[in-house]
Protein backbone atom coordinates (compact mmCIF):
# COMPACT_ATOMS: atom_id res chain seq x y z
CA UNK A 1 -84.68 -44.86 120.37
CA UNK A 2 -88.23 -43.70 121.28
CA UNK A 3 -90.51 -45.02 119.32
CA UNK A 4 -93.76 -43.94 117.05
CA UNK A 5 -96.12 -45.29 119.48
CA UNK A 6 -93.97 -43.74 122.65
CA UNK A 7 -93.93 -40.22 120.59
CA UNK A 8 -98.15 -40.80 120.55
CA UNK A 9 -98.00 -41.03 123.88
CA UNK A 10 -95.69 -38.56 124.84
CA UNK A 11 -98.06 -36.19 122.70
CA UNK A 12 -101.59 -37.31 124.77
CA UNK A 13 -99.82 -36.97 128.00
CA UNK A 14 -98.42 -33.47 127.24
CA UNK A 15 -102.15 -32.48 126.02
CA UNK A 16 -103.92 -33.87 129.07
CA UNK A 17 -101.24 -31.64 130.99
CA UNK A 18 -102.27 -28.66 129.32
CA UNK A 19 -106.12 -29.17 129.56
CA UNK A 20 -105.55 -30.04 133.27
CA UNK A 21 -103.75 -26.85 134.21
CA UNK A 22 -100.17 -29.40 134.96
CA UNK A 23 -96.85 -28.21 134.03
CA UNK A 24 -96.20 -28.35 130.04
CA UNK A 25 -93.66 -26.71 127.55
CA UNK A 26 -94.51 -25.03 124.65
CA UNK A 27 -91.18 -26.78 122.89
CA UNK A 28 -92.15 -30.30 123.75
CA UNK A 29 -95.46 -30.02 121.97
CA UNK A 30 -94.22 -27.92 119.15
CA UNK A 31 -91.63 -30.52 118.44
CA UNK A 32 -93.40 -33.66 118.98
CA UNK A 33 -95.92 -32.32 116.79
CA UNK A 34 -94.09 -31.64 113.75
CA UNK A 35 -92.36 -35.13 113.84
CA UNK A 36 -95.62 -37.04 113.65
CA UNK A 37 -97.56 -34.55 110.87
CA UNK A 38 -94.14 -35.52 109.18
CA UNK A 39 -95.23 -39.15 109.43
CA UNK A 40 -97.59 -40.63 107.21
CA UNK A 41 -98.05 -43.61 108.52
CA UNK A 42 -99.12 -41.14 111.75
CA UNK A 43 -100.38 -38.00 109.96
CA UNK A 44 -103.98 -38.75 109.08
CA UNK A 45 -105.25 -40.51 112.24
CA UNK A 46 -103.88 -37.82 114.46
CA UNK A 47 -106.47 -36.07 115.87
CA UNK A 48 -107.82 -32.70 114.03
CA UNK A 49 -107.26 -30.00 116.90
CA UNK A 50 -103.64 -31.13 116.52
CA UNK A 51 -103.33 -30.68 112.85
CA UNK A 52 -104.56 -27.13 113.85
CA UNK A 53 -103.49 -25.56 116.95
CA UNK A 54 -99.80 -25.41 116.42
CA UNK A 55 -99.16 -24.06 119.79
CA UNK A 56 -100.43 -25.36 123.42
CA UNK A 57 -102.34 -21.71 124.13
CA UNK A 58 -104.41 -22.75 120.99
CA UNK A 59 -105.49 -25.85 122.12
CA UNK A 60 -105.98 -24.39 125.51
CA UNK A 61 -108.59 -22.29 124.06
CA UNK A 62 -110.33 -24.73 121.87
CA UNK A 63 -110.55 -27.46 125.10
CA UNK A 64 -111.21 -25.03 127.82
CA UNK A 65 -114.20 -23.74 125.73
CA UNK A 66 -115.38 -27.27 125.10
CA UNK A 67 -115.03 -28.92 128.38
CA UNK A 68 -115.70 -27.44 131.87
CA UNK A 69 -114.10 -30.19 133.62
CA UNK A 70 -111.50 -32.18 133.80
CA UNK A 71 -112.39 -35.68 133.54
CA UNK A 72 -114.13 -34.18 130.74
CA UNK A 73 -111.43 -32.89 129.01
CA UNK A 74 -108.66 -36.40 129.65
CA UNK A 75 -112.08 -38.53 128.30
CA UNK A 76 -112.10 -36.31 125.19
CA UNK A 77 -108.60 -36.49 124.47
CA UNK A 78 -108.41 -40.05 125.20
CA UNK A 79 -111.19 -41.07 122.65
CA UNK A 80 -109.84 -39.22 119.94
CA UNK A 81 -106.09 -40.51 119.84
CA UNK A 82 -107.52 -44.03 120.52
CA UNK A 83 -107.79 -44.91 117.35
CA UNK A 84 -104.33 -43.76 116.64
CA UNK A 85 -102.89 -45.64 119.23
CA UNK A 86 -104.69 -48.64 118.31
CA UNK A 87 -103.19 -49.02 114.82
CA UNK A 88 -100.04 -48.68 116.35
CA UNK A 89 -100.74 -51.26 118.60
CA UNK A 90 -102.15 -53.84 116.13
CA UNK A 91 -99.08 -53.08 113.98
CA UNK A 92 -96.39 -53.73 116.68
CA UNK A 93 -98.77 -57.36 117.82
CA UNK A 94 -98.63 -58.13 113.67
CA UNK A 95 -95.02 -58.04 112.96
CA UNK A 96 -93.59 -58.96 116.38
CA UNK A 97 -93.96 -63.33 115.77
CA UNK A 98 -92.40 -62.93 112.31
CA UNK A 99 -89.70 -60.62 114.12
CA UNK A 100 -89.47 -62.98 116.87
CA UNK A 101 -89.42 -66.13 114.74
CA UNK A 102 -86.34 -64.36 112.44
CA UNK A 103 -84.61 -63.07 115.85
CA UNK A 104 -84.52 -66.85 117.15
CA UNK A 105 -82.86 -68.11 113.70
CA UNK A 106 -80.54 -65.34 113.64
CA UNK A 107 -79.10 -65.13 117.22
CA UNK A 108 -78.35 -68.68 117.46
CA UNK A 109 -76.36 -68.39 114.56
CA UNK A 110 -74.50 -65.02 115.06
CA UNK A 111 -75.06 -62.75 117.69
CA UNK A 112 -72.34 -60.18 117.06
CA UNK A 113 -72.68 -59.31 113.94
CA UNK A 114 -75.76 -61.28 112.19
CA UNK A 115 -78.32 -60.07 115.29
CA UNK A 116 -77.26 -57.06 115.70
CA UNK A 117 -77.30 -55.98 112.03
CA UNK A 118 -81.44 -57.36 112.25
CA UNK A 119 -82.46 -55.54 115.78
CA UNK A 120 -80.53 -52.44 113.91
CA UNK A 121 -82.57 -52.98 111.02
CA UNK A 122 -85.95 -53.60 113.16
CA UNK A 123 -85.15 -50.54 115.78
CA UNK A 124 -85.07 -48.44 112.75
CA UNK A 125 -87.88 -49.88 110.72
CA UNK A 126 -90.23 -46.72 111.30
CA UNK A 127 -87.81 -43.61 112.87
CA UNK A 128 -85.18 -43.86 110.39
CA UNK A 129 -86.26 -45.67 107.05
CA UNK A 130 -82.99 -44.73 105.02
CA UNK A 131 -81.15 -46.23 108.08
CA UNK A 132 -82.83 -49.67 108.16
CA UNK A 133 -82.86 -50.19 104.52
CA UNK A 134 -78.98 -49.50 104.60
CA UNK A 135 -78.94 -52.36 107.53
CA UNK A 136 -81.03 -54.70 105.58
CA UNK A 137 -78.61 -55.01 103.13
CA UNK A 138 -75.98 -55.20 105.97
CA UNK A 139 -77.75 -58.37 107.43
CA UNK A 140 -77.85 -60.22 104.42
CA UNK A 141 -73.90 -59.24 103.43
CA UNK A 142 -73.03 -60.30 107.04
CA UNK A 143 -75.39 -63.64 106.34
CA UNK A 144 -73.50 -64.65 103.29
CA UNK A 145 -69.81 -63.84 104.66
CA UNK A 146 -70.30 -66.14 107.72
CA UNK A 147 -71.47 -68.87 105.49
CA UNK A 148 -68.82 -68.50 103.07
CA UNK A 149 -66.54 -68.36 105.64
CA UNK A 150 -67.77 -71.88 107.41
CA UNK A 151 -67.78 -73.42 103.71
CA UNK A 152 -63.78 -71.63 103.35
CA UNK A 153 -64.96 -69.71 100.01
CA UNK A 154 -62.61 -66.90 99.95
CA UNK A 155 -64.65 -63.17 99.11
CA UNK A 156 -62.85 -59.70 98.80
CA UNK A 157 -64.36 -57.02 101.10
CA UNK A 158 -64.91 -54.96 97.82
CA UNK A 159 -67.29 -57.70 96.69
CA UNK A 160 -71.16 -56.30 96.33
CA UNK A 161 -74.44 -57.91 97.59
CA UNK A 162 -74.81 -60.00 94.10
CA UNK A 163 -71.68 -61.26 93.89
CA UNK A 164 -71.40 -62.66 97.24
CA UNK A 165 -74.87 -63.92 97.13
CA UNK A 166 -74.08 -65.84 94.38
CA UNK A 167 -71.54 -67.71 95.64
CA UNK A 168 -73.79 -68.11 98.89
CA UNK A 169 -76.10 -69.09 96.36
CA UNK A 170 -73.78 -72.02 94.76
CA UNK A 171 -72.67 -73.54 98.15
CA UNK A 172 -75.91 -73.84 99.15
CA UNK A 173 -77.17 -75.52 95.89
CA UNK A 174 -80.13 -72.63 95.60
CA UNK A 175 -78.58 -70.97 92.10
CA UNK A 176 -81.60 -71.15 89.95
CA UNK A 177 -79.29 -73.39 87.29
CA UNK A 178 -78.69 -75.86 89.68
CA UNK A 179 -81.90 -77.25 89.18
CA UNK A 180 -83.75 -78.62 86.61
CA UNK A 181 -87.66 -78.57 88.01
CA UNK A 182 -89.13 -75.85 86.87
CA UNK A 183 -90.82 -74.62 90.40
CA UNK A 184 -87.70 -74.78 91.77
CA UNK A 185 -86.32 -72.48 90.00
CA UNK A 186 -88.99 -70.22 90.04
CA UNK A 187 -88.89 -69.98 93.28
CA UNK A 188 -85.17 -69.25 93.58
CA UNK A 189 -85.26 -67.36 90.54
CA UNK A 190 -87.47 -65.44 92.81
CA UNK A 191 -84.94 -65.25 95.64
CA UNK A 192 -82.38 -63.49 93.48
CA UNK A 193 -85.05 -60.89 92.52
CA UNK A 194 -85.38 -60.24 96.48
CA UNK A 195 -81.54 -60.14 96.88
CA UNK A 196 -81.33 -58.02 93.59
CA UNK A 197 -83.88 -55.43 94.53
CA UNK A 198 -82.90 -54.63 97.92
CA UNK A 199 -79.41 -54.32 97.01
CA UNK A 200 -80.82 -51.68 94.29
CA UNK A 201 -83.08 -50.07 96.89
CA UNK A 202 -79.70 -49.42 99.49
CA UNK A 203 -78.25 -47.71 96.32
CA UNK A 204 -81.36 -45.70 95.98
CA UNK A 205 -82.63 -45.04 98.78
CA UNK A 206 -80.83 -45.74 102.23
CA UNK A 207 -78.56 -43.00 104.10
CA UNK A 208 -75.32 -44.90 102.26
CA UNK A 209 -74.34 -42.37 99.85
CA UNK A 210 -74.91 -38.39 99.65
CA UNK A 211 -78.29 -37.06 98.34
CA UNK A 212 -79.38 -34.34 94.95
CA UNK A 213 -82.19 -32.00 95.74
CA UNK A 214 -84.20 -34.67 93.52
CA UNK A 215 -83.73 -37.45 96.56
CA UNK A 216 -86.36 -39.99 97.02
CA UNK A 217 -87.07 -40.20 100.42
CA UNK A 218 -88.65 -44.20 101.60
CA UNK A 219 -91.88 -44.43 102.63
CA UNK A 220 -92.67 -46.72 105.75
CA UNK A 221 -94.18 -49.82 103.50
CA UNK A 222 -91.01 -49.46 101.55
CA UNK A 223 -88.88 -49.51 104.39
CA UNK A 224 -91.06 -52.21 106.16
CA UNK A 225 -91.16 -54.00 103.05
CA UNK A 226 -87.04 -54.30 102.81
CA UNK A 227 -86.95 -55.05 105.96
CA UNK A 228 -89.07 -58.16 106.44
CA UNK A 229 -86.94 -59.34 103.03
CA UNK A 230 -83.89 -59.41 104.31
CA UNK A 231 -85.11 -60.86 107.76
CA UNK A 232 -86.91 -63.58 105.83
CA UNK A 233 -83.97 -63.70 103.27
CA UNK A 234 -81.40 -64.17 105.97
CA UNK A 235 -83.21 -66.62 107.87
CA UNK A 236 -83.91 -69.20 105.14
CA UNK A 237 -80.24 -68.44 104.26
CA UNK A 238 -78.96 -69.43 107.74
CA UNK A 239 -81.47 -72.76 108.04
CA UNK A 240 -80.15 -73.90 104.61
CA UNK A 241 -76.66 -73.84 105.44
CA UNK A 242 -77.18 -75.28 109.08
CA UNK A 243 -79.70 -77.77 107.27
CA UNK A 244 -76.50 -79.14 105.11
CA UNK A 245 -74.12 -78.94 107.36
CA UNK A 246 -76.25 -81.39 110.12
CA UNK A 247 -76.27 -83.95 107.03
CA UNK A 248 -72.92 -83.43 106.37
CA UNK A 249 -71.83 -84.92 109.92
């Protein structure tokens, strides 16, 4: 799946094409264009003579009257999707150790289900947000069903996000009544609330069930949001039950 920053790209390269009298098409641009005005975490850093010249003989106008040469004309284009670019950038350096860190956890413990339900989850983080929301919840129903089926719990595959959290929950000794400091059970008070809420959210707003003309659509910091939960969720899930089971042998 290409991503936002690759789609950038793409977009630059096709532009310095154009202003450097290279090979282009007119559907590339067109297309490329529309998906990242669509995106809002894109939309307002694009550059402006992109917002406005919805075809490549537009721009060709506004950058041949502009620039007389070509190193002119890449420099230009260069400086003004730089700062673009460089969000993107910053974005994929900031959540890649938290990814990374979640990845470790979760491969060691699963990799054929548990893993591939988080890359799903991070691969569609920013192109599909309905899609990685609807994986989030996957991850942390595939989390909970390996655990209860190391601790021989039996589940029915009709059983929600809640319920089998729960009884995660209880084998693990993190339901909030299972403890008698207050902070404690704050704090996994606090857990349920996550597990709650993003099961809520896939009802909402993920690609699981059909859509009204009233839809909400997610928005990337919801989506990211979710996302990082359930990673973070699943993890602390999977080191708690490996954590008991070490002292248990």
């Amino acid at each position: 799946m290409t991503t936002r920053l690759e789609k950038v790209r793409q977009l630059q390269n096709i532009l310095i094409a154009r202003a450097t009298h290279e090979d282009t098409k007119d559907d590339d641009y067109s297309i490329l264009r529309l998906e990242l005005l669509r995106d809002s975490t894109v939309r307002d850093l694009l550059p402006q003579f992109v917002r406005t010249c919805d075809e490549l003989s537009k721009f060709w106008g506004f950058i041949k009257s502009k620039f007389s040469t070509y190193q002119e004309r890449k420099n230009f284009i260069w400086e003004e999707f730089g700062s673009l670019i460089i969000s993107l950038e910053q974005n994929i350096i900031a959540a890649q150790p938290a990814d990374d860190d979640i990845s470790t956890i979760l491969v060691e413990f699963d990799t054929e289900h548990v893993h591939i339900a988080w890359q799903k989850a991070l691969e569609r983080r920013d192109e599909d947000p309905e899609a990685a929301i609807t994986m989030a919840r996957t991850l942390l129903e595939s989390v909970c069903k390996h655990i209860l089926d190391d601790a021989s719990i039996a589940y029915s595959d009709k059983d929600d996000l809640l319920k089998l959290y729960r009884e995660t929950a209880k084998q693990l000794n993190m339901a909030p009544e299972q403890h008698q400091e207050e902070v404690f059970k704050q704090i996994l008070s606090g857990c349920f609330s996550v597990i709650h809420g993003l099961g809520t959210l896939r009802n909402k707003l993920s690609d699981a069930h059909g859509k009204g003309k009233k839809a909400i659509k997610p928005s990337p910091r919801h989506t990211t949001l979710a996302v990082n939960l359930a990673g973070s969720m699943a993890a602390f899930l999977v080191t708690t039950w490996e954590e008991r089971v070490s002292k248990s042998t």
